[in-house]
Protein backbone atom coordinates (compact mmCIF):
# COMPACT_ATOMS: atom_id res chain seq x y z
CA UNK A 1 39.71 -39.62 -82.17
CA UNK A 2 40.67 -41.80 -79.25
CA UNK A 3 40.40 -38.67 -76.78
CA UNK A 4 36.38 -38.66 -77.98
CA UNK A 5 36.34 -42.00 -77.33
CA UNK A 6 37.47 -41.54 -73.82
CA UNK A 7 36.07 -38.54 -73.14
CA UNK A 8 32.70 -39.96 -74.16
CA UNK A 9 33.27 -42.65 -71.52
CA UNK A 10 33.54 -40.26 -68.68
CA UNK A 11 30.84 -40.05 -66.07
CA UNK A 12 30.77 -35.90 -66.14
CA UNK A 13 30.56 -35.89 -69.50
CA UNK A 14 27.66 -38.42 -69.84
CA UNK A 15 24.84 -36.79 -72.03
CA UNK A 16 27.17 -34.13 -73.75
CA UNK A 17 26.75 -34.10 -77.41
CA UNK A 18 29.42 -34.87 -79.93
CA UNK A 19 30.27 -31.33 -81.00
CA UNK A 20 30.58 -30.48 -77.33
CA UNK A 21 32.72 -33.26 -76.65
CA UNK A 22 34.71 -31.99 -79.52
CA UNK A 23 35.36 -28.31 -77.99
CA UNK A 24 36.15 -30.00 -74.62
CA UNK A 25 38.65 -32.00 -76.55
CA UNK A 26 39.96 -29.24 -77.54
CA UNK A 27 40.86 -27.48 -73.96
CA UNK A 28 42.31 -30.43 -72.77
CA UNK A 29 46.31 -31.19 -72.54
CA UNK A 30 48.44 -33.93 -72.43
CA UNK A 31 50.45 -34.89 -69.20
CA UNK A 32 52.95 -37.99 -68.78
CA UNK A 33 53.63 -39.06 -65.60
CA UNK A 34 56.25 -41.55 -64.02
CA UNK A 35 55.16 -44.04 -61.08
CA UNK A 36 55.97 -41.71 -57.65
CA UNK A 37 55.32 -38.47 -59.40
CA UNK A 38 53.26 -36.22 -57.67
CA UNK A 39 50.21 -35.09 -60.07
CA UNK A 40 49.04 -32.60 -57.43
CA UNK A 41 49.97 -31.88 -54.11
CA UNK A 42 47.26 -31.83 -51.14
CA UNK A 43 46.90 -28.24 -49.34
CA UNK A 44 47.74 -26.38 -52.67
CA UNK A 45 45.31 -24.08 -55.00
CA UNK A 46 43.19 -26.23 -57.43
CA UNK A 47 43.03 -24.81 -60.57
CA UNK A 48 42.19 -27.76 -63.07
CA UNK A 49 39.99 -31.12 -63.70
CA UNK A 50 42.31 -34.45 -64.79
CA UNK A 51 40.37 -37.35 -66.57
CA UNK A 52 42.83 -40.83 -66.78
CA UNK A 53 43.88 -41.99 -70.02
CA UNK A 54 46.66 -44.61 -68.93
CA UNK A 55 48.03 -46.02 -65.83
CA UNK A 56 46.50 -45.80 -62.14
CA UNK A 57 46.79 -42.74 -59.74
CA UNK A 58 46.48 -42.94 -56.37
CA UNK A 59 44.29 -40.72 -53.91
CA UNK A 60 46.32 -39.83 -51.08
CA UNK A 61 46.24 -38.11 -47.67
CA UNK A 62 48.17 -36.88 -44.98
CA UNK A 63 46.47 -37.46 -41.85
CA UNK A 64 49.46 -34.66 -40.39
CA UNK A 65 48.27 -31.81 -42.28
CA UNK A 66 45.73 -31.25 -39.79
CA UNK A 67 49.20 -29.35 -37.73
CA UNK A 68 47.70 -31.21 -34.23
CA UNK A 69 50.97 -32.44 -33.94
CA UNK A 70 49.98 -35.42 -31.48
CA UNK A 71 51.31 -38.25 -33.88
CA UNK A 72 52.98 -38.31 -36.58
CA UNK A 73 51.00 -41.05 -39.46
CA UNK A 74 51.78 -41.87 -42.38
CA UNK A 75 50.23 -40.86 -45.74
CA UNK A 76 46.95 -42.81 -46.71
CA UNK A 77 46.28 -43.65 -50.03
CA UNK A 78 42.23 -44.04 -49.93
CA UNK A 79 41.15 -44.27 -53.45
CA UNK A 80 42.97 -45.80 -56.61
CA UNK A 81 41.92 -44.46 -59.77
CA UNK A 82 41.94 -46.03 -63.50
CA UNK A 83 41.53 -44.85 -66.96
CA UNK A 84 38.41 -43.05 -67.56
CA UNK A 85 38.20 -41.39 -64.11
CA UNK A 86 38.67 -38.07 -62.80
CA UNK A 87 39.76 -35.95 -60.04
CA UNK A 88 40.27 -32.08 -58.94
CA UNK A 89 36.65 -31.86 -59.80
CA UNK A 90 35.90 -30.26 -56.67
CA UNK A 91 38.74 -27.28 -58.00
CA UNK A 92 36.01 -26.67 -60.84
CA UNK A 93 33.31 -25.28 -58.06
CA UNK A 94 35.02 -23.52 -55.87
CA UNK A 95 38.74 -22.72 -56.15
CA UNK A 96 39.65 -24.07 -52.91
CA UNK A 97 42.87 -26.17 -51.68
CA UNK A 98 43.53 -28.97 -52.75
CA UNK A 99 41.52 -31.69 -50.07
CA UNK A 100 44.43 -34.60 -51.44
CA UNK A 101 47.61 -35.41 -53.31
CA UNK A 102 47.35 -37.74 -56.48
CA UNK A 103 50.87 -39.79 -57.20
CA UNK A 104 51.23 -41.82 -60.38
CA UNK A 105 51.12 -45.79 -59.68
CA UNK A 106 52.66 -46.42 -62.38
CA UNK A 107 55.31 -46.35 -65.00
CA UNK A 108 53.31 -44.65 -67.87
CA UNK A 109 50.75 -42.48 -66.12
CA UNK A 110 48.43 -40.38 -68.97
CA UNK A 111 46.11 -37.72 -68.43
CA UNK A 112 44.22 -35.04 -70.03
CA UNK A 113 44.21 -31.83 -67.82
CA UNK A 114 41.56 -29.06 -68.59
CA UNK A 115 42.19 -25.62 -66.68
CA UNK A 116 39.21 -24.08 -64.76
CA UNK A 117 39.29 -21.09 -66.64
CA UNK A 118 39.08 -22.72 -69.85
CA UNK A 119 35.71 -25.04 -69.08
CA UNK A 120 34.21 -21.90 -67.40
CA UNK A 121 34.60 -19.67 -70.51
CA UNK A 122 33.22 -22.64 -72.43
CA UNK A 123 30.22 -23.31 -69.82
CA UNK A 124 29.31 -19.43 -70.43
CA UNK A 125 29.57 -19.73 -74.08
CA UNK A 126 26.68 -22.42 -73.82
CA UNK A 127 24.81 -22.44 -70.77
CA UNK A 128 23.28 -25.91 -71.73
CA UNK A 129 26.49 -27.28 -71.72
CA UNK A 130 26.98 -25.70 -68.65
CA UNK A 131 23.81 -26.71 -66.56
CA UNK A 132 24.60 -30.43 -67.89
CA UNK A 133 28.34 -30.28 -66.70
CA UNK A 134 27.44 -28.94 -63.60
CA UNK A 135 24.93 -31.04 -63.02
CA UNK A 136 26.91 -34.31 -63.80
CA UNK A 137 29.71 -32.86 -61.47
CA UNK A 138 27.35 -32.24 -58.68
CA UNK A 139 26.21 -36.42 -58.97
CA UNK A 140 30.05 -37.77 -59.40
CA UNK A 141 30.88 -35.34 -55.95
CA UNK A 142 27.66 -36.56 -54.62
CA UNK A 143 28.84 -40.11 -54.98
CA UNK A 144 31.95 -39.40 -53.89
CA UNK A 145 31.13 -37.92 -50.78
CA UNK A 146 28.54 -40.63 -50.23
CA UNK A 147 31.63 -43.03 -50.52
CA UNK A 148 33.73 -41.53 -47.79
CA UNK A 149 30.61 -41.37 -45.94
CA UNK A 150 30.43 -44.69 -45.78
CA UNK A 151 33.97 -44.94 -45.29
CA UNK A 152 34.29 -43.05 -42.76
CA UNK A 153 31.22 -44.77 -40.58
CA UNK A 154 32.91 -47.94 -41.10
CA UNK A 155 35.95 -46.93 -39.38
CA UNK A 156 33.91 -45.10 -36.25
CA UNK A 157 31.95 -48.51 -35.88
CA UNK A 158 35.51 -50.68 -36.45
CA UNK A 159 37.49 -48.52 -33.43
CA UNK A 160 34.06 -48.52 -31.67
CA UNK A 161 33.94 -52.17 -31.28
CA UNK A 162 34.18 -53.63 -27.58
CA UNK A 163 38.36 -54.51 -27.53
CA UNK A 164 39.09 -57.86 -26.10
């Protein structure tokens, strides 16, 4: 019952009904994490959606996977995530790599992982459920991308600024 409870919390899953939010409970598996452990690695094939049940996880990027070579930076971490939130949504559209690395921040890191394959079977079983997962998907990437966005303006107008 908890994992309803949480899973009723979770922005892509606002609207669902209660016997959907029981057969997405029932794709979903259990993953422990320590603090430091990689969840995913940036660059690699994205195959499944993780919502937080414990702990924090942190968003991070390395600014030398772009291969220019001209410096070498440190990894970024620009997002920290808490229970209830979710990431490798993006994995859920299209298959593509992996746009980030999530770590574990700390000790006791729980999440619920649902494959790709298994939420696509169960969008085609029930196309509502599908057109209302998508949907919600499409608005929690829209935000995100609107966040970064903003992000990212901030730092052009920050290294734009007359230097003294």
């Amino acid at each position: 019952m908890q994992l309803l409870s949480i899973l009723r919390q979770v922005d892509i899953f606002y609207g669902v009904s209660q016997e959907n939010l029981e057969k997405i409970a029932g794709i979903c598996h259990n993953e422990t994490y320590k603090k430091g452990d990689i969840i995913v690695k940036e660059n690699t094939p994205s195959n499944e959606l993780y919502i937080i049940i414990e702990g924090v996880v942190e968003i991070v990027i390395n600014p030398n996977m772009l291969g220019t070579g001209a410096t070498q930076a440190e990894p970024a971490i620009i997002a920290n995530l808490w229970p209830g939130q979710t990431f490798g949504e993006v994995g859920l559209v299209d298959r593509g790599m992996r746009s980030a690395s999530a770590r574990a921040a700390s000790d006791e890191t729980r999440l619920q992982a649902i494959r790709r394959e298994d939420l696509v079977q169960l969008c085609e079983s029930d196309t509502q459920l599908g057109y209302l997962l998508m949907r919600n998907i499409a608005s929690d990437l829209a935000f995100k991308i609107r966040n970064t966005d903003l992000m990212l303006r901030e730092r052009l107008v920050w290294e734009s600024r007359p230097k003294k």
